[in-house]
Protein backbone atom coordinates (compact mmCIF):
# COMPACT_ATOMS: atom_id res chain seq x y z
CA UNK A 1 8.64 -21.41 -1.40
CA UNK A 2 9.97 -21.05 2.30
CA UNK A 3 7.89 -19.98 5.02
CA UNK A 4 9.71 -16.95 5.44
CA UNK A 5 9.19 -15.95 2.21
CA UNK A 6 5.41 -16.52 1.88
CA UNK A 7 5.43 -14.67 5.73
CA UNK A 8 6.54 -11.44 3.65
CA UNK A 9 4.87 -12.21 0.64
CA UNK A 10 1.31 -11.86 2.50
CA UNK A 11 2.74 -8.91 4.60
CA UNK A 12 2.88 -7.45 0.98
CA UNK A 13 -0.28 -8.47 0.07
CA UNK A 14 -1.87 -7.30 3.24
CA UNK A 15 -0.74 -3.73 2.74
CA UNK A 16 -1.79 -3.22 -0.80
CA UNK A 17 -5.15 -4.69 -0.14
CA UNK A 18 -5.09 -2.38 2.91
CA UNK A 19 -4.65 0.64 0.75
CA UNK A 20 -6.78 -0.37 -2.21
CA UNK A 21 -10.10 1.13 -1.11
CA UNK A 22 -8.22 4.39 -1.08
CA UNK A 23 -6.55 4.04 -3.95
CA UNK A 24 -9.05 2.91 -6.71
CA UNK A 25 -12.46 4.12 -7.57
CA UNK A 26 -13.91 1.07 -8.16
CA UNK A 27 -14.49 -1.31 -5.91
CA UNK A 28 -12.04 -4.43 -4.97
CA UNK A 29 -10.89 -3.86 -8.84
CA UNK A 30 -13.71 -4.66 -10.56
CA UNK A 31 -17.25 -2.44 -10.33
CA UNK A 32 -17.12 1.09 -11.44
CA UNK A 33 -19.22 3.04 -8.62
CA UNK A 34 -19.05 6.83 -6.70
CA UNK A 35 -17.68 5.35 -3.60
CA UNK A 36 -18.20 7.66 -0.30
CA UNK A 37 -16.66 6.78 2.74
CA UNK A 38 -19.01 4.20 3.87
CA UNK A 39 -18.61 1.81 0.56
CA UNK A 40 -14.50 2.48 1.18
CA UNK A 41 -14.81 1.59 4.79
CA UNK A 42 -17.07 -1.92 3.87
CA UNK A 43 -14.33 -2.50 0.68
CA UNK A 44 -11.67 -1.77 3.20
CA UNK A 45 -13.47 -4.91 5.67
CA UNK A 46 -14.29 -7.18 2.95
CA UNK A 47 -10.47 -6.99 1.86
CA UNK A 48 -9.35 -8.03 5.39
CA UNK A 49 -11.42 -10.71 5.49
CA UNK A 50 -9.96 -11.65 1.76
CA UNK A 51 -6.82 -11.65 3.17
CA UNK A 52 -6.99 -13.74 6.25
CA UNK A 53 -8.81 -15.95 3.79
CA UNK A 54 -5.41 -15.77 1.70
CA UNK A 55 -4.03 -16.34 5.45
CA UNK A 56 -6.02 -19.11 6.33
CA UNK A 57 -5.40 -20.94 2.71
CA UNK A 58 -1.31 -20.60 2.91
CA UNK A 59 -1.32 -21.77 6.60
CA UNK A 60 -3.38 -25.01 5.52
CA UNK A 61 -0.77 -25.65 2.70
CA UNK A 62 2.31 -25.18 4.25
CA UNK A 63 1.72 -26.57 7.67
CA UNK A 64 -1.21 -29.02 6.56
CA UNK A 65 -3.77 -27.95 9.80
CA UNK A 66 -4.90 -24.79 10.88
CA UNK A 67 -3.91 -23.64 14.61
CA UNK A 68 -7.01 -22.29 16.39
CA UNK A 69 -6.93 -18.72 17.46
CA UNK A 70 -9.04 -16.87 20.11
CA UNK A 71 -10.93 -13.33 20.00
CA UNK A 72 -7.54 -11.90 20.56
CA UNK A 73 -5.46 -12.72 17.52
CA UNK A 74 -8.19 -11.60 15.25
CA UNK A 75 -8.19 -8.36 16.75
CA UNK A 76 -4.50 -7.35 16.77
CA UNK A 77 -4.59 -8.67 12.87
CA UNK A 78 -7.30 -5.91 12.33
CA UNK A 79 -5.41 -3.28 14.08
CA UNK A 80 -2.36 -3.96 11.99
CA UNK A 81 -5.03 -3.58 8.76
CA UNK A 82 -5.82 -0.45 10.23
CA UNK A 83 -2.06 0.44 10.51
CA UNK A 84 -0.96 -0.92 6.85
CA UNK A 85 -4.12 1.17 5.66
CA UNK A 86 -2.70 5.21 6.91
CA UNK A 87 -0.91 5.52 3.98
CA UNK A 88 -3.70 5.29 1.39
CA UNK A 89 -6.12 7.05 3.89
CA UNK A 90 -3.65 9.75 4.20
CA UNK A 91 -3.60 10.12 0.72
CA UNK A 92 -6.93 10.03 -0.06
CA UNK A 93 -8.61 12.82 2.22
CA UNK A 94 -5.17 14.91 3.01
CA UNK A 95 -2.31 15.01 0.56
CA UNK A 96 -3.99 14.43 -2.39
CA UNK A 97 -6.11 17.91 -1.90
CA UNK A 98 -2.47 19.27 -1.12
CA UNK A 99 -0.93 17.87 -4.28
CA UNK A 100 -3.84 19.36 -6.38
CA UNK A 101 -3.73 22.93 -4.55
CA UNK A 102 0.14 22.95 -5.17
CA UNK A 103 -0.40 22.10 -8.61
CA UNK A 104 -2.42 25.03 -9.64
CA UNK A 105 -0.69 27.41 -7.71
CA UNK A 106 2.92 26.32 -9.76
């Protein structure tokens, strides 16, 4: 596998773990619970730091070292979670509401 391919591979990754708290009632795949916001919001964390584990792991295997990273860099990675995560939040508390009214009134 080239880098460039494993670069989008965990861009795809990164998005569907991004939008998996707001897509599926249970939580990370695997316990069946009532989620509220809060326990979507702590799923939605613990798959960010899943992923930069995911991150972390590819970097050590096809560069053989990790590169340090300041405050910075971890920050603009969890603002781009918080970008790659709109369309499942959107979904969630806005359209799907929409998609039911429109459902019942056709």
């Amino acid at each position: 596998m080239t880098q460039s391919s494993v670069f989008w591979v965990l861009l795809l990754v990164a998005f569907v773990a991004a939008n998996l708290p707001w897509l599926s009632e249970r939580f990370l795949l695997v316990l069946k619970l009532n989620k509220n916001a809060w326990c979507r919001w702590l799923e939605w964390l613990v798959c960010y730091g899943l992923t930069g584990g995911l991150s972390l792991a590819l970097e050590h295997k096809m560069t053989g070292e990790l590169h340090e990273q300041q405050w910075e860099f971890y920050v603009a990675t969890l603002c781009l979670f918080v970008v790659f995560a709109l369309p499942g939040f959107i979904y969630h508390y806005d359209l799907k509401k929409l998609l039911k009214a429109s459902s019942r009134l056709g």
